[in-house]
PDB file of N, CA and C in Angstrom:
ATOM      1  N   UNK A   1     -41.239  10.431  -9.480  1.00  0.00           N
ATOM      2  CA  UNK A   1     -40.463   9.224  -9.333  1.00  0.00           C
ATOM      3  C   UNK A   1     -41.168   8.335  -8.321  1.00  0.00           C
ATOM      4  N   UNK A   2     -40.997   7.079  -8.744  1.00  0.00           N
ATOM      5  CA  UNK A   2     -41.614   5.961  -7.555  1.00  0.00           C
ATOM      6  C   UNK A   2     -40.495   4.487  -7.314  1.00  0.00           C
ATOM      7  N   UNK A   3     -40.947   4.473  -6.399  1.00  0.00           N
ATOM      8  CA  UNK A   3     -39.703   3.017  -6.043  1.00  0.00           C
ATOM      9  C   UNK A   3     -40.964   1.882  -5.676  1.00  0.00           C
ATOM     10  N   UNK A   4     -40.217   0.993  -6.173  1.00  0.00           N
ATOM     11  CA  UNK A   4     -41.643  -0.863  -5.821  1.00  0.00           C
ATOM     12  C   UNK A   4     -40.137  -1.452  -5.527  1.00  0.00           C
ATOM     13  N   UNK A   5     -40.661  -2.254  -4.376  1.00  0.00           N
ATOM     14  CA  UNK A   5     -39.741  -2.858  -3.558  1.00  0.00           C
ATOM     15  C   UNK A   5     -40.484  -4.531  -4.012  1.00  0.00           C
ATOM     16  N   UNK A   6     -40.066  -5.529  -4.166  1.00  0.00           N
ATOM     17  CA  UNK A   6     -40.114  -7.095  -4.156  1.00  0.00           C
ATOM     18  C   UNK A   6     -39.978  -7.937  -2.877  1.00  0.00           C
ATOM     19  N   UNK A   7     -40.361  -7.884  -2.175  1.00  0.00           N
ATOM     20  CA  UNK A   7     -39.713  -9.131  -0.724  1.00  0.00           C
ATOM     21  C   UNK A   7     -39.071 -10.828  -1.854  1.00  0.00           C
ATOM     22  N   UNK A   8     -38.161 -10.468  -1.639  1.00  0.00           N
ATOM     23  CA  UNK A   8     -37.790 -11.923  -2.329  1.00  0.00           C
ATOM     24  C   UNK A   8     -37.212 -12.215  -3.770  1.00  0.00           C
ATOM     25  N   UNK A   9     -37.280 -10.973  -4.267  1.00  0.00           N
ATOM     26  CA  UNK A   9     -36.914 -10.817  -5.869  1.00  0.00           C
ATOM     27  C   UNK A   9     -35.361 -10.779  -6.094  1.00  0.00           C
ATOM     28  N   UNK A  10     -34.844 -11.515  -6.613  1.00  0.00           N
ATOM     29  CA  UNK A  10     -33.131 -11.878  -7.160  1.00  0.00           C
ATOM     30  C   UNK A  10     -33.185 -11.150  -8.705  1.00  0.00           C
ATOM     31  N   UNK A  11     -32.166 -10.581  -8.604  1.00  0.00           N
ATOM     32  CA  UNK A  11     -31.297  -9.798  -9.718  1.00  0.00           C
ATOM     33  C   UNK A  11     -32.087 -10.920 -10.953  1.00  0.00           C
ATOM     34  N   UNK A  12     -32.454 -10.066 -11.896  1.00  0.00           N
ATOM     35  CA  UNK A  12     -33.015 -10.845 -13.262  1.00  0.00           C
ATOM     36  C   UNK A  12     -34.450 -11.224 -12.852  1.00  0.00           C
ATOM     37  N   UNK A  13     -34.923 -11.000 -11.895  1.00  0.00           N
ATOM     38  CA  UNK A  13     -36.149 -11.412 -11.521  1.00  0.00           C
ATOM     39  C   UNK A  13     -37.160 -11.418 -12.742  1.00  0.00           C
ATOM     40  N   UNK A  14     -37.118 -10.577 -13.895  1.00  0.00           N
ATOM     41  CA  UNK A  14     -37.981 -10.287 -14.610  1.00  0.00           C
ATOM     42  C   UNK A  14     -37.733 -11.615 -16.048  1.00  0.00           C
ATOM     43  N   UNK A  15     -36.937 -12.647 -15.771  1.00  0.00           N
ATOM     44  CA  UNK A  15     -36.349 -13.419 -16.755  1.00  0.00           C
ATOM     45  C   UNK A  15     -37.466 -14.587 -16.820  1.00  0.00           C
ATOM     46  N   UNK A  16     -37.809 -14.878 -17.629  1.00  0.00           N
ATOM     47  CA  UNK A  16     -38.595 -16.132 -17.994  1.00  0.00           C
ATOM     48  C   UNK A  16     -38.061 -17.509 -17.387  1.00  0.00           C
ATOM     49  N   UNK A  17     -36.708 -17.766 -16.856  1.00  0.00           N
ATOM     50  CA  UNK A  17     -36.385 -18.679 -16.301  1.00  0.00           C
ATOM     51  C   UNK A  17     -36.333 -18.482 -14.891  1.00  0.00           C
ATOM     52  N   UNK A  18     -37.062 -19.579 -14.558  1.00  0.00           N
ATOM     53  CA  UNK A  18     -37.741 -19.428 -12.866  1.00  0.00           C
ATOM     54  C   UNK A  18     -36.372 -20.749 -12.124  1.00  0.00           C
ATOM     55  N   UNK A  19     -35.184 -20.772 -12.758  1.00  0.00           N
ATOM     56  CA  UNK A  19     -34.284 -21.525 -12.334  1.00  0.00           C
ATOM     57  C   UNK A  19     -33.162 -20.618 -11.861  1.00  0.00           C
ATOM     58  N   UNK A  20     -32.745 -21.331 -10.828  1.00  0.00           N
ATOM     59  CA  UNK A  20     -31.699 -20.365  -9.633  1.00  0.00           C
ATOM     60  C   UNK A  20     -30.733 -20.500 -10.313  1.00  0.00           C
ATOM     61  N   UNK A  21     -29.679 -19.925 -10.284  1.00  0.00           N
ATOM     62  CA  UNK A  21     -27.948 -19.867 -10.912  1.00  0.00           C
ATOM     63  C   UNK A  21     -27.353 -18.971  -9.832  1.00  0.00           C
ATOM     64  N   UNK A  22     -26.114 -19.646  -9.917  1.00  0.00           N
ATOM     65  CA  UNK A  22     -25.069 -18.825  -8.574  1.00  0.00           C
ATOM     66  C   UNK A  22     -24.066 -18.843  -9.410  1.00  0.00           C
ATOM     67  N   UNK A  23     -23.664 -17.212  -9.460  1.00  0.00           N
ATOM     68  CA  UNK A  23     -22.878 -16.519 -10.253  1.00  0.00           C
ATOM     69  C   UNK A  23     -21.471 -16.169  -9.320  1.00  0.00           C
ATOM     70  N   UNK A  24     -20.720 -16.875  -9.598  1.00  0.00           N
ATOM     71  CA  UNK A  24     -19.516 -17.456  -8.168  1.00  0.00           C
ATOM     72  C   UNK A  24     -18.415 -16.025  -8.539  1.00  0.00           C
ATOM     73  N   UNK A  25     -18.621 -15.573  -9.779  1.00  0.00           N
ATOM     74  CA  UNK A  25     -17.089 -14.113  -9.831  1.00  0.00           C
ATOM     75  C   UNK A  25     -17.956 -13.071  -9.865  1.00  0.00           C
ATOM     76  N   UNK A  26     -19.583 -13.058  -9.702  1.00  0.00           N
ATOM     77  CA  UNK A  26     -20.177 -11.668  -9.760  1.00  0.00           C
ATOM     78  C   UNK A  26     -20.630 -11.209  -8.176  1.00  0.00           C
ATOM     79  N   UNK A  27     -20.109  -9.436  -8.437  1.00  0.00           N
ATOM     80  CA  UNK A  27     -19.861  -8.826  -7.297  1.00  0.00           C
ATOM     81  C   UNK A  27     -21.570  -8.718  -6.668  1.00  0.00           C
ATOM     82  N   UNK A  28     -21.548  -8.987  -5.538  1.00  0.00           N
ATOM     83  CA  UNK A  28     -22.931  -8.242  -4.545  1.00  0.00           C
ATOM     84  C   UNK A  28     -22.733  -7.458  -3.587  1.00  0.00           C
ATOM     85  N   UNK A  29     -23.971  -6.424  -3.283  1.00  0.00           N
ATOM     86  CA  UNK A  29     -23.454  -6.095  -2.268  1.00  0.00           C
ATOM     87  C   UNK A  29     -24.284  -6.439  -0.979  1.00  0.00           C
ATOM     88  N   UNK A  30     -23.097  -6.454   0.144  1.00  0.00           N
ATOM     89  CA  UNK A  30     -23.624  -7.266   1.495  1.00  0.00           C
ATOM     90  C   UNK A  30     -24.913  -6.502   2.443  1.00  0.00           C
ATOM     91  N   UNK A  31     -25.582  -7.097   3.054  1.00  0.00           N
ATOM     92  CA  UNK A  31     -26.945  -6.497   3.526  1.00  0.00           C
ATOM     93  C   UNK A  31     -26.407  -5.246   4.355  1.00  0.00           C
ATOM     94  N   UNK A  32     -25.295  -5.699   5.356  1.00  0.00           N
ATOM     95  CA  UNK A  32     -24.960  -4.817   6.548  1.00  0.00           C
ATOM     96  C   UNK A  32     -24.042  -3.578   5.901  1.00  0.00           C
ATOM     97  N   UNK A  33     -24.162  -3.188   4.554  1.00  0.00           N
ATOM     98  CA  UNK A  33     -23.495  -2.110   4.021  1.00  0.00           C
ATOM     99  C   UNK A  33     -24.102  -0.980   4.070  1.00  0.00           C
ATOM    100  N   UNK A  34     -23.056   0.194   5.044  1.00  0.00           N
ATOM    101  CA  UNK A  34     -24.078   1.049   5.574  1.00  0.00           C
ATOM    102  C   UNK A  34     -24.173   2.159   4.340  1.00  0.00           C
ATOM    103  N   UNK A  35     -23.442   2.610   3.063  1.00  0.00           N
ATOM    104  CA  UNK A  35     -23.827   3.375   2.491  1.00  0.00           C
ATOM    105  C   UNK A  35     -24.506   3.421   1.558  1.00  0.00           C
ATOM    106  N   UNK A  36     -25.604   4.669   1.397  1.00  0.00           N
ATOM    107  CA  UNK A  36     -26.856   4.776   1.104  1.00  0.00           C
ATOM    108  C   UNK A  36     -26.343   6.186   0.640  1.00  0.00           C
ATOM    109  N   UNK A  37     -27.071   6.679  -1.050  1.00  0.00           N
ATOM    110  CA  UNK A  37     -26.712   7.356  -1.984  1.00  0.00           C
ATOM    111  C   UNK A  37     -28.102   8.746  -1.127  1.00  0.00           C
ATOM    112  N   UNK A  38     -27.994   9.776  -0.550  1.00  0.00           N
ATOM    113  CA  UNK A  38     -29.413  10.749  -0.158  1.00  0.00           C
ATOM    114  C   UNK A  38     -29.476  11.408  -1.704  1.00  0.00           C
ATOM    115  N   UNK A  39     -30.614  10.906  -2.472  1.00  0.00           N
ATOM    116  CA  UNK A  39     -30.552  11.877  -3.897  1.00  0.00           C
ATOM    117  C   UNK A  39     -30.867  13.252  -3.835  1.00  0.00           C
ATOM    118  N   UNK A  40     -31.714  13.238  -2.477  1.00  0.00           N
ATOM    119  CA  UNK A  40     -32.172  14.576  -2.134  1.00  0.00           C
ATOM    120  C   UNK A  40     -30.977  15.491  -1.799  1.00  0.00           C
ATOM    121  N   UNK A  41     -29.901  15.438  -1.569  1.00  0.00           N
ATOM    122  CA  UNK A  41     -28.965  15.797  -0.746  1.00  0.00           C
ATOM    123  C   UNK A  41     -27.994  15.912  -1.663  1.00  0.00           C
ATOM    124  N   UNK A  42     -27.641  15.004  -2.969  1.00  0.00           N
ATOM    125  CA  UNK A  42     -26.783  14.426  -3.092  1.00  0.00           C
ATOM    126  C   UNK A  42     -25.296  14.548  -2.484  1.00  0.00           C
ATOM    127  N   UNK A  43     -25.630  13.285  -1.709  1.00  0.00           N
ATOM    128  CA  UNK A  43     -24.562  12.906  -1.311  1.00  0.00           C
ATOM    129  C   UNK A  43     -24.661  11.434  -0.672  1.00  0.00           C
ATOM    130  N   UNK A  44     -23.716  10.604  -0.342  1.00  0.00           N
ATOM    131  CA  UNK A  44     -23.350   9.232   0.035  1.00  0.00           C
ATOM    132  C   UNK A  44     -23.297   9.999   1.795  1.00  0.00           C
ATOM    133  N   UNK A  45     -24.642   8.756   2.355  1.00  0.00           N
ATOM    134  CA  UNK A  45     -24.803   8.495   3.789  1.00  0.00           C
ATOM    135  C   UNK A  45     -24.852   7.235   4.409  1.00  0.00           C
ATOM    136  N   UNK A  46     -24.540   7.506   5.824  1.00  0.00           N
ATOM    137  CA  UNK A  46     -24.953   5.938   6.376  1.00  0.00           C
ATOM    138  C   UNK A  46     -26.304   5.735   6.577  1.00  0.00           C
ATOM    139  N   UNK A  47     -26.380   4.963   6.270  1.00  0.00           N
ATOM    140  CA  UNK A  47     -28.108   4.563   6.170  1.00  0.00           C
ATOM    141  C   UNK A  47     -28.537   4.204   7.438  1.00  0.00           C
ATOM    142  N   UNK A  48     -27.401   3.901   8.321  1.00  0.00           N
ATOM    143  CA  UNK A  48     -27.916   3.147   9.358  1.00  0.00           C
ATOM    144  C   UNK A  48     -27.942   4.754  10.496  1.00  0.00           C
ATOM    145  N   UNK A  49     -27.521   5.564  10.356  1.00  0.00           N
ATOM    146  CA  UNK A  49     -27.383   6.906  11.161  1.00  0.00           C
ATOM    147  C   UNK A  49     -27.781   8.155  10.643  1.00  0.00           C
ATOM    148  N   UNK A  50     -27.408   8.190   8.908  1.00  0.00           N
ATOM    149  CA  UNK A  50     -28.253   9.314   8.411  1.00  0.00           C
ATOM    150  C   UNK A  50     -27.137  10.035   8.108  1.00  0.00           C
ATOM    151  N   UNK A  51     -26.121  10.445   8.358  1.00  0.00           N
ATOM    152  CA  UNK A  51     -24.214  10.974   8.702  1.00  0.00           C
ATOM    153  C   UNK A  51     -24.167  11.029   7.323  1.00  0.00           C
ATOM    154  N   UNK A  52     -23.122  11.984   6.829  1.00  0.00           N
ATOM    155  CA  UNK A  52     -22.786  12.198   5.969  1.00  0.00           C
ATOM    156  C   UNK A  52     -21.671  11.068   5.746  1.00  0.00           C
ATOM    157  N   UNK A  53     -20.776  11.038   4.496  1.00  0.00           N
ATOM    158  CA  UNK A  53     -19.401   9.925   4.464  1.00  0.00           C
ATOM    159  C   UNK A  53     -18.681  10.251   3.247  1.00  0.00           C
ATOM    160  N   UNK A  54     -17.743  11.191   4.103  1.00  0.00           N
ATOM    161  CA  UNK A  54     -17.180  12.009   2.934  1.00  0.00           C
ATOM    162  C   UNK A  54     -16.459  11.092   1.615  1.00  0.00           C
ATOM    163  N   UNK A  55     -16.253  11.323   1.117  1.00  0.00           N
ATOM    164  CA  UNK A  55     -15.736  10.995  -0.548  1.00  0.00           C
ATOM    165  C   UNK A  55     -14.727  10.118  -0.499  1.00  0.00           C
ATOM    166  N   UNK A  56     -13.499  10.676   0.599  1.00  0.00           N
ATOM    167  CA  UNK A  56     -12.916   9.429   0.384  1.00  0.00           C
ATOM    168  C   UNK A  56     -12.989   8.571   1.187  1.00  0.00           C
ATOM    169  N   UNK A  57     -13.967   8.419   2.084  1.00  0.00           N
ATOM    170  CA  UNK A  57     -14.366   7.034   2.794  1.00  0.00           C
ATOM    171  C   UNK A  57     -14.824   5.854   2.159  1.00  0.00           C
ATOM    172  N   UNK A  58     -16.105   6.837   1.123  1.00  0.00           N
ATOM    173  CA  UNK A  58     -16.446   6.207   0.595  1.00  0.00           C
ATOM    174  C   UNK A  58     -16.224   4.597   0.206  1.00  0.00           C
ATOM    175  N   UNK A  59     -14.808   4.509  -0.760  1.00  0.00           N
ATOM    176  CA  UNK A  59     -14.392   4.044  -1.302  1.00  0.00           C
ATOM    177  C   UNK A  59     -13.970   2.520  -0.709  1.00  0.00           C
ATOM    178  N   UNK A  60     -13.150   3.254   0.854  1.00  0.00           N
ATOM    179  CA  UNK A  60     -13.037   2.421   1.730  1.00  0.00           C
ATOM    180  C   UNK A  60     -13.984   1.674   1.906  1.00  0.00           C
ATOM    181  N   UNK A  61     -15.000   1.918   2.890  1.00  0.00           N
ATOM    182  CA  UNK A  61     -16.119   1.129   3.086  1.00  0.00           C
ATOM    183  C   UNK A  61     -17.107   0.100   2.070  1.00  0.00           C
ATOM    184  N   UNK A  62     -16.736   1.259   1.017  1.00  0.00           N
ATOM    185  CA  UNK A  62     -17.588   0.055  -0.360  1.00  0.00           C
ATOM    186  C   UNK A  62     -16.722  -1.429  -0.335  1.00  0.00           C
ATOM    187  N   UNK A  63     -15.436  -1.121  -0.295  1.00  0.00           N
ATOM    188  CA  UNK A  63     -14.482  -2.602  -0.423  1.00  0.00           C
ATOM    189  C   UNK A  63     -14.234  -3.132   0.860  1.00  0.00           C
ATOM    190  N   UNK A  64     -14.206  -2.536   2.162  1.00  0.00           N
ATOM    191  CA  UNK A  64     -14.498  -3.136   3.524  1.00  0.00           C
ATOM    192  C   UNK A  64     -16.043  -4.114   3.696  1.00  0.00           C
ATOM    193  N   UNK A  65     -16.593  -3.454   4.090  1.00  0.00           N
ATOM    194  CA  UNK A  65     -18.061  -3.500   4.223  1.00  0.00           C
ATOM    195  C   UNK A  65     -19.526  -3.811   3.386  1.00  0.00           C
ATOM    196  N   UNK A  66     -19.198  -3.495   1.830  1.00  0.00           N
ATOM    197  CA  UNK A  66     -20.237  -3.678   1.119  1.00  0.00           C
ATOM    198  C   UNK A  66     -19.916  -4.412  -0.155  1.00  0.00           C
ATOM    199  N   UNK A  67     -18.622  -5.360  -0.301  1.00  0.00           N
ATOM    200  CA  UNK A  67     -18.947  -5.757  -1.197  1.00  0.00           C
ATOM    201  C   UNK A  67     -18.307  -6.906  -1.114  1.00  0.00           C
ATOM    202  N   UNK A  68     -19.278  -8.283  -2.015  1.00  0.00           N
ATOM    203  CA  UNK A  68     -18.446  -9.415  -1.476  1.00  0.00           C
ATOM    204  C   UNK A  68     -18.203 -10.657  -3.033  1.00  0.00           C
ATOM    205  N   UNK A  69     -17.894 -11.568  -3.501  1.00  0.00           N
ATOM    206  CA  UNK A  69     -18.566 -12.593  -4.223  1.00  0.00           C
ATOM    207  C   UNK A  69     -18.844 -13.383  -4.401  1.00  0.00           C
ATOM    208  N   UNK A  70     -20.105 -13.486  -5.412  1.00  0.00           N
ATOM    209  CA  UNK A  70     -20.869 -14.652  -5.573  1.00  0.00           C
ATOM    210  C   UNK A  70     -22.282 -13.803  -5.728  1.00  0.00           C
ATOM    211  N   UNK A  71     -23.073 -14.188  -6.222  1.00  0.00           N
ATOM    212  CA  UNK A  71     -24.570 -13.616  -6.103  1.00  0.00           C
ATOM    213  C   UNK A  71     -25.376 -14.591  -6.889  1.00  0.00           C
ATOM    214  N   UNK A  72     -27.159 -14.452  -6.881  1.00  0.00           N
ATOM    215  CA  UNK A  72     -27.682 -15.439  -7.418  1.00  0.00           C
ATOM    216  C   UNK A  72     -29.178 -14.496  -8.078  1.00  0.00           C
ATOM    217  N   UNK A  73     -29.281 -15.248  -9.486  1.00  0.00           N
ATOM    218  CA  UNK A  73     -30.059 -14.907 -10.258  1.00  0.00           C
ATOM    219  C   UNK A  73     -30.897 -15.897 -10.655  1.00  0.00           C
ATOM    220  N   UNK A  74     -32.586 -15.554 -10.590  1.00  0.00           N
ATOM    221  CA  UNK A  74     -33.719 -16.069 -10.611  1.00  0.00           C
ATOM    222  C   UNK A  74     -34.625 -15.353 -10.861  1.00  0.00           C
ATOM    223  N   UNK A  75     -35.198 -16.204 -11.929  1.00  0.00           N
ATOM    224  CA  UNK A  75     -36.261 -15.451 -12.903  1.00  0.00           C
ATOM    225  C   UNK A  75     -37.843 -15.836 -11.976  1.00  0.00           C
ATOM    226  N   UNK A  76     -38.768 -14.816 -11.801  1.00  0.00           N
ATOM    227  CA  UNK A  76     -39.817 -14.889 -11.332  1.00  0.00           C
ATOM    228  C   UNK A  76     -41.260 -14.399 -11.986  1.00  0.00           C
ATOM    229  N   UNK A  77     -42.053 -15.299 -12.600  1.00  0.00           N
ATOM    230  CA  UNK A  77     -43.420 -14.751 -13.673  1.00  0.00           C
ATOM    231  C   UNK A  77     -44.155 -13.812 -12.387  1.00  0.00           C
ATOM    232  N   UNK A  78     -44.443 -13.951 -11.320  1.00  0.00           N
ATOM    233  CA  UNK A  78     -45.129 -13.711 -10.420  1.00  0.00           C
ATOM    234  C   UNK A  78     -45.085 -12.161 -10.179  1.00  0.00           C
ATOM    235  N   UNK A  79     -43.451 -12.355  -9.859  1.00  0.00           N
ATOM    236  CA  UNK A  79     -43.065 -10.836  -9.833  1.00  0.00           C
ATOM    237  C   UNK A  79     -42.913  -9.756 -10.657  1.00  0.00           C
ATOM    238  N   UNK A  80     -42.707  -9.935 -11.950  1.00  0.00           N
ATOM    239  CA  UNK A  80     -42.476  -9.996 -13.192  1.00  0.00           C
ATOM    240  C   UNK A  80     -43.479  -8.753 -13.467  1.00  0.00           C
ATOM    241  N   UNK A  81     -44.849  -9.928 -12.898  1.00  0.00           N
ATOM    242  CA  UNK A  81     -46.438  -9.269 -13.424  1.00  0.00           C
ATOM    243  C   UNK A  81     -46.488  -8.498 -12.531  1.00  0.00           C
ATOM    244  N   UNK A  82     -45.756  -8.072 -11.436  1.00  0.00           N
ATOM    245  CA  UNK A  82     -46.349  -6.968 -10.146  1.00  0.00           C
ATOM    246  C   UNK A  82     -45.457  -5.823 -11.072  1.00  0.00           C
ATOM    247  N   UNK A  83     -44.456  -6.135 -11.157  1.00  0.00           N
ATOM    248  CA  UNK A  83     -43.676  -4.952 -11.735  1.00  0.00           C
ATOM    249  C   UNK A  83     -44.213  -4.220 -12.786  1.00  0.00           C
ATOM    250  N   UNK A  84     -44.559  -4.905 -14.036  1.00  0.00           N
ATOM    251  CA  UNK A  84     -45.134  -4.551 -14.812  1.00  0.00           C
ATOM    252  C   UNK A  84     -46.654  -4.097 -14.833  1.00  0.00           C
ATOM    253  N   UNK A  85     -47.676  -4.545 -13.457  1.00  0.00           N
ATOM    254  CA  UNK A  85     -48.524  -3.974 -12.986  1.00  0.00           C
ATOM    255  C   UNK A  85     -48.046  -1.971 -12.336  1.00  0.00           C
ATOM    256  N   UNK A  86     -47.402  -1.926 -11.630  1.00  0.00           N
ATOM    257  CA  UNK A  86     -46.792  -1.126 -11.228  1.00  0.00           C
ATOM    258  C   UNK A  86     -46.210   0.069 -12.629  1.00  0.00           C
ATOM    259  N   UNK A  87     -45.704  -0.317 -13.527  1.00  0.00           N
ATOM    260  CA  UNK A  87     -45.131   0.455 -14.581  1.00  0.00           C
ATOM    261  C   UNK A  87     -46.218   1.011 -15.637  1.00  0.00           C
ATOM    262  N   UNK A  88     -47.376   0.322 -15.550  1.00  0.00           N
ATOM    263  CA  UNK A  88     -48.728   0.437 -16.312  1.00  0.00           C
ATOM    264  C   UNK A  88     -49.071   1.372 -15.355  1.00  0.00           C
ATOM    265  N   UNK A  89     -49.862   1.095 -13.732  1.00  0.00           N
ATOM    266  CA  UNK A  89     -50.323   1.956 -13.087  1.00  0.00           C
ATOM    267  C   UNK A  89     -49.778   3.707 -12.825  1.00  0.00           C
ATOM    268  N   UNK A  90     -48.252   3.559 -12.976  1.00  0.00           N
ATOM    269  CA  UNK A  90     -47.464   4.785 -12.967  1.00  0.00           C
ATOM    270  C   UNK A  90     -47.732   5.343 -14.460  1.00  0.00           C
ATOM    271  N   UNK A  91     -47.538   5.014 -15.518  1.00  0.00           N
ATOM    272  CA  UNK A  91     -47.496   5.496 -16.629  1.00  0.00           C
ATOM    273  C   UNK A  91     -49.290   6.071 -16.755  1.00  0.00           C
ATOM    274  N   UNK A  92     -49.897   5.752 -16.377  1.00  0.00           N
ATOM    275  CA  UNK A  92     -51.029   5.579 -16.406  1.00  0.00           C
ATOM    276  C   UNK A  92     -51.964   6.790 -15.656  1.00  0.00           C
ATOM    277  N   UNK A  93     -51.392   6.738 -14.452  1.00  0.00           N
ATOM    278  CA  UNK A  93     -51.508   8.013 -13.415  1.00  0.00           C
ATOM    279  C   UNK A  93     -50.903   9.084 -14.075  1.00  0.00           C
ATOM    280  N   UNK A  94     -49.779   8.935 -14.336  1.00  0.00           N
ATOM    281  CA  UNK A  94     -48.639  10.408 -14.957  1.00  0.00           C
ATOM    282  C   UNK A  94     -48.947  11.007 -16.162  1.00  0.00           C
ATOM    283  N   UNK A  95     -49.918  10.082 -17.535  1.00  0.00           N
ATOM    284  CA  UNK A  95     -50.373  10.957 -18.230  1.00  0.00           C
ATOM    285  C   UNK A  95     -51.720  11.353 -18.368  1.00  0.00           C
ATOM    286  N   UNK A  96     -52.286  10.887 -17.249  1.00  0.00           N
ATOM    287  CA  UNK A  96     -53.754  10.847 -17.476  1.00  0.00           C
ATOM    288  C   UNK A  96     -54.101  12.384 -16.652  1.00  0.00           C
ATOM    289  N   UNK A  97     -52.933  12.593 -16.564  1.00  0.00           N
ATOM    290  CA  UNK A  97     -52.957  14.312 -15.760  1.00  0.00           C
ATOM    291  C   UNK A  97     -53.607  15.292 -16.236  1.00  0.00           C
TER     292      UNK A  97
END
């Protein structure tokens, strides 16, 4: 498994339209939301401490803390091509084994 991170990439990033839209009833979630899924672990942690957060906190905090609306979608060619650079290079490495 591999993760590629974007500095700057909005939801749909991979869309041919390089025009912004603000999606005013769709849910986001807020930066300062401390829970973070450990897959290794599985289980829901604070990201910001590492702590476990038992099950039914969870729930709480997702609707306290991490979730708000409005969000914005923008299509990017630029990024588009890193991603798809990235999905070639992985596929590429993984069967050339």
């Amino acid at each position: 498994m591999q993760f590629v991170t974007s500095q700057g990439a909005h939801h749909k990033f991979d869309e041919d339209d390089p025009q912004r839209f603000h999606l005013a009833a769709a849910q986001r979630t807020l930066e300062a939301c401390p829970l973070e899924f450990d897959m290794d672990k599985g289980m829901v942690v604070d990201r910001f401490t590492g702590q476990r957060i038992a099950g039914d906190q969870v729930a709480a905090l997702s609707k306290q803390a991490c979730s708000a609306r409005g969000a914005s979608v923008k299509g990017d060619l630029r990024l588009r091509a890193k991603a798809a650079e990235a999905i070639v290079g992985f596929l590429t490495t993984t069967f050339s084994r």
